[in-house]
C-alpha atoms as a PDB file:
ATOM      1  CA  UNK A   1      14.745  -6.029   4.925  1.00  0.00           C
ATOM      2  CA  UNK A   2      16.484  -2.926   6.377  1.00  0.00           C
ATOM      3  CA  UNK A   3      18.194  -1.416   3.314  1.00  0.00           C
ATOM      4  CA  UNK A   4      15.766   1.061   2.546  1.00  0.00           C
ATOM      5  CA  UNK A   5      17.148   4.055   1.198  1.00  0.00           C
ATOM      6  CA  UNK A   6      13.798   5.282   0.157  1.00  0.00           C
ATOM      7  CA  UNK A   7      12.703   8.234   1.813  1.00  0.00           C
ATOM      8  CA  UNK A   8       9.243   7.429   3.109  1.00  0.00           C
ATOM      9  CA  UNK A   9       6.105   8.911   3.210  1.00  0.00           C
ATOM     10  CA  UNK A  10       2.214   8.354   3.915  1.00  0.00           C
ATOM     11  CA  UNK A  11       0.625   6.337   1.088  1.00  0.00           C
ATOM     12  CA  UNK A  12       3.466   4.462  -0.196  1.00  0.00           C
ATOM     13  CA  UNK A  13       3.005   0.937  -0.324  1.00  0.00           C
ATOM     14  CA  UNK A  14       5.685  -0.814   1.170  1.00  0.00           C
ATOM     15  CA  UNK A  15       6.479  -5.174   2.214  1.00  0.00           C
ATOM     16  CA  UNK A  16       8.330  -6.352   4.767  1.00  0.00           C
ATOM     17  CA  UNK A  17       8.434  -8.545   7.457  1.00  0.00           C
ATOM     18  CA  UNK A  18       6.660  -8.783  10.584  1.00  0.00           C
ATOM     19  CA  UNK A  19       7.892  -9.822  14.088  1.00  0.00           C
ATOM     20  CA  UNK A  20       6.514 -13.221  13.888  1.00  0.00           C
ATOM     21  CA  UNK A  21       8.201 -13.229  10.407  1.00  0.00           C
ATOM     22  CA  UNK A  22       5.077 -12.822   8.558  1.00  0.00           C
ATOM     23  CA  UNK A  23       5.091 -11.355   5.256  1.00  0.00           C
ATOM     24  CA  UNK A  24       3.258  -8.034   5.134  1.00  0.00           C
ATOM     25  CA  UNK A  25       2.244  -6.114   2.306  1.00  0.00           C
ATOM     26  CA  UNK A  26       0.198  -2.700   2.709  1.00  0.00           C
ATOM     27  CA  UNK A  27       0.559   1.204   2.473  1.00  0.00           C
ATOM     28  CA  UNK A  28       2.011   3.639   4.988  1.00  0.00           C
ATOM     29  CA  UNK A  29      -0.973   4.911   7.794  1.00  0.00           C
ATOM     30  CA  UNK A  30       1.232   7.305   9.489  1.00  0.00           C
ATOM     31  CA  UNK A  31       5.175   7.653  10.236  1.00  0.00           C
ATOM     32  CA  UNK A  32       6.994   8.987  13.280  1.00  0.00           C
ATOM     33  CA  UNK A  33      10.557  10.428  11.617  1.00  0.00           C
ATOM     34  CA  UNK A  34      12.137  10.431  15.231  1.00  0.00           C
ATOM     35  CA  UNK A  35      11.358   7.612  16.151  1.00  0.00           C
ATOM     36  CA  UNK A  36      11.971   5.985  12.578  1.00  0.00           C
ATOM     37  CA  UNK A  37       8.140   3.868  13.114  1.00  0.00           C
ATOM     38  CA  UNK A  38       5.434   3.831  10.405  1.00  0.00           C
ATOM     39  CA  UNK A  39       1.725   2.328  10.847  1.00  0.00           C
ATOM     40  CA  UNK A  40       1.292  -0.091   8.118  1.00  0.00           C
ATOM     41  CA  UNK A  41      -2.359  -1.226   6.835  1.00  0.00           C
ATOM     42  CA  UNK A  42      -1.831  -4.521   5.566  1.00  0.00           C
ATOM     43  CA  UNK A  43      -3.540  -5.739   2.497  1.00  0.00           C
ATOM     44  CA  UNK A  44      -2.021  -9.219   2.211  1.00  0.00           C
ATOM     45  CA  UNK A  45      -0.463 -10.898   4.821  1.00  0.00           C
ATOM     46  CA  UNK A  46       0.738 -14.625   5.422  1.00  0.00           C
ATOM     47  CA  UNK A  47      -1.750 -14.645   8.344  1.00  0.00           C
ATOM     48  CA  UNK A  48      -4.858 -13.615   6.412  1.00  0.00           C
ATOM     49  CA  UNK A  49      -6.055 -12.227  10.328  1.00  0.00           C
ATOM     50  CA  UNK A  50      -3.662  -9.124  10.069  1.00  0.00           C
ATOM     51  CA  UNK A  51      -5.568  -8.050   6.767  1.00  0.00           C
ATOM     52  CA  UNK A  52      -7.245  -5.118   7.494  1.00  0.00           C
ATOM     53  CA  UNK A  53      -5.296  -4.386  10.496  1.00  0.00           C
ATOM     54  CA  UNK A  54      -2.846  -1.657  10.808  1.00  0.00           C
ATOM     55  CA  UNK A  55       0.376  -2.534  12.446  1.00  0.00           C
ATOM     56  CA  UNK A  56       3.349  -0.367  13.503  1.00  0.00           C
ATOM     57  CA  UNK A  57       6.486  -1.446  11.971  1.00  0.00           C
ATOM     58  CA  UNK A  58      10.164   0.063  12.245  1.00  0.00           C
ATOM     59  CA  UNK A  59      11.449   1.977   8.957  1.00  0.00           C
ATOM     60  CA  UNK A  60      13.921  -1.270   8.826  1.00  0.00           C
ATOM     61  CA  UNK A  61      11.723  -3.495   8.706  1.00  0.00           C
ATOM     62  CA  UNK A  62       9.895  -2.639   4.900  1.00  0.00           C
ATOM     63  CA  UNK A  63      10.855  -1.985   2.065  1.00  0.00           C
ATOM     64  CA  UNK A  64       8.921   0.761  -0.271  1.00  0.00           C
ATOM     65  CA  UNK A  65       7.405  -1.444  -3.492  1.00  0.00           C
ATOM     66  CA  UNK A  66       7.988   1.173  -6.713  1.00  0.00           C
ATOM     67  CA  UNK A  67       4.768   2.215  -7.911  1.00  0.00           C
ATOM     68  CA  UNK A  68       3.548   0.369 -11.288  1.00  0.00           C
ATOM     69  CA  UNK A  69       3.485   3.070 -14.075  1.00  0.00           C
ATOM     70  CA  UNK A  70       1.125   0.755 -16.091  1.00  0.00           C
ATOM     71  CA  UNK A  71      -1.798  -0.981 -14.226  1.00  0.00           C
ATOM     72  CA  UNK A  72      -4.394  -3.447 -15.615  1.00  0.00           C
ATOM     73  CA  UNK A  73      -7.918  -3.518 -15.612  1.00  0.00           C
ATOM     74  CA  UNK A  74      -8.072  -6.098 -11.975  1.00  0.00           C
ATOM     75  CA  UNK A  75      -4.878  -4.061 -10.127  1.00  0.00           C
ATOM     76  CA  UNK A  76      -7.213  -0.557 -10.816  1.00  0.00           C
ATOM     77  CA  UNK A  77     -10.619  -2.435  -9.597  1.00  0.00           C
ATOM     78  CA  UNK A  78      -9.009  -3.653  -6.618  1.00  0.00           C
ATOM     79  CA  UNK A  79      -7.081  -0.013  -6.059  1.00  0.00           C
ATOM     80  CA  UNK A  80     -10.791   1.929  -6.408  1.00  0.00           C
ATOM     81  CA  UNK A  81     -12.180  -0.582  -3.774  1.00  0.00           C
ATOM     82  CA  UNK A  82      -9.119  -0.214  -1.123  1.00  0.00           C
ATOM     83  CA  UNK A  83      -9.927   3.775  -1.972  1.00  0.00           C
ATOM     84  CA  UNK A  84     -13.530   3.239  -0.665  1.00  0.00           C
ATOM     85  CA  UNK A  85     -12.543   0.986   2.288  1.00  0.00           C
ATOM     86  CA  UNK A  86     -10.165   3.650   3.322  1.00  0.00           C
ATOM     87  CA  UNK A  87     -12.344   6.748   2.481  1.00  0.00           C
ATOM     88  CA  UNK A  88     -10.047   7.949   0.054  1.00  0.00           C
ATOM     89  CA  UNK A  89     -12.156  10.108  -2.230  1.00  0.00           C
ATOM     90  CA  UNK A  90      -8.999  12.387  -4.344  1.00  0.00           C
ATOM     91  CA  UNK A  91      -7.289   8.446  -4.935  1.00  0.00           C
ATOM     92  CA  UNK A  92     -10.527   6.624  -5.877  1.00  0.00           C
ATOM     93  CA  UNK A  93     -11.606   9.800  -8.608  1.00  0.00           C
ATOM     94  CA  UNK A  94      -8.170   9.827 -10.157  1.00  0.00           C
ATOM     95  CA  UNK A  95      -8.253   5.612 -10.355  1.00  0.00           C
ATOM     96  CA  UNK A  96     -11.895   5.336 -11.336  1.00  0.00           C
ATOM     97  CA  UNK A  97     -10.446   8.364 -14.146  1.00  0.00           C
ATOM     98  CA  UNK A  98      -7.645   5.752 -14.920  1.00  0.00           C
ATOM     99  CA  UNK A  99     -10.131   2.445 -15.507  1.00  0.00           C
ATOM    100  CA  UNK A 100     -12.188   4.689 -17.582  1.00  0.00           C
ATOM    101  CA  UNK A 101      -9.304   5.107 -19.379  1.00  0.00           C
ATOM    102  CA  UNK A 102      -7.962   1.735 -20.070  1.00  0.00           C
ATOM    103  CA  UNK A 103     -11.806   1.022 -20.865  1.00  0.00           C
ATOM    104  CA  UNK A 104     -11.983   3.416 -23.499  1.00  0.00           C
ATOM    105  CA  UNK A 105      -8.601   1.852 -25.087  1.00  0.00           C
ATOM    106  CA  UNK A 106     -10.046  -1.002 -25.291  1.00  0.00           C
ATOM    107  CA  UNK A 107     -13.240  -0.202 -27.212  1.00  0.00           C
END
């Protein structure tokens, strides 16, 4: 972890390690430039007690995941319900517009 080159911003979904060497997965909360800290809300973790939980982190210590252009039927489902949990409303319209979508492909 470290080499991120990746400007960051709110929303992106980064991984990385915490500082019990845990792996964290999750999406950026909020960021502090200056002080080169984001909040993380983890959505998979080694220790399944940090899910949920949002953690700060230093900018060295994730790395930004690139967003998947192409998304199946399970990724969008479990997208539109991290939407609701996080009272999302613009993100879970234009991912409930993407299902529908892929739904209509398939018929």
């Amino acid at each position: 972890m470290g080499t991120n080159k990746t400007i960051l911003k709110i929303s992106d979904w980064v991984k990385g390690k915490s500082r019990h060497d845990e792996l964290i997965i999750g999406f950026i909360d909020s960021l502090d430039v200056l002080k080169e800290a984001v909040n993380v809300t983890v959505v998979e973790s080694d220790n399944e007690e940090m899910i949920g939980m949002t953690i700060p982190m230093s900018i060295h210590q994730v790395d930004s995941i690139p967003e998947s252009v192409n998304k199946d039927a399970a990724q969008l489902s479990f997208l539109i319900d991290l939407a609701l949990a996080t009272d999302d409303k613009e993100w879970f319209q234009e991912l409930s517009s993407q299902l529908n979508e892929k739904k209509q492909t398939v018929n």
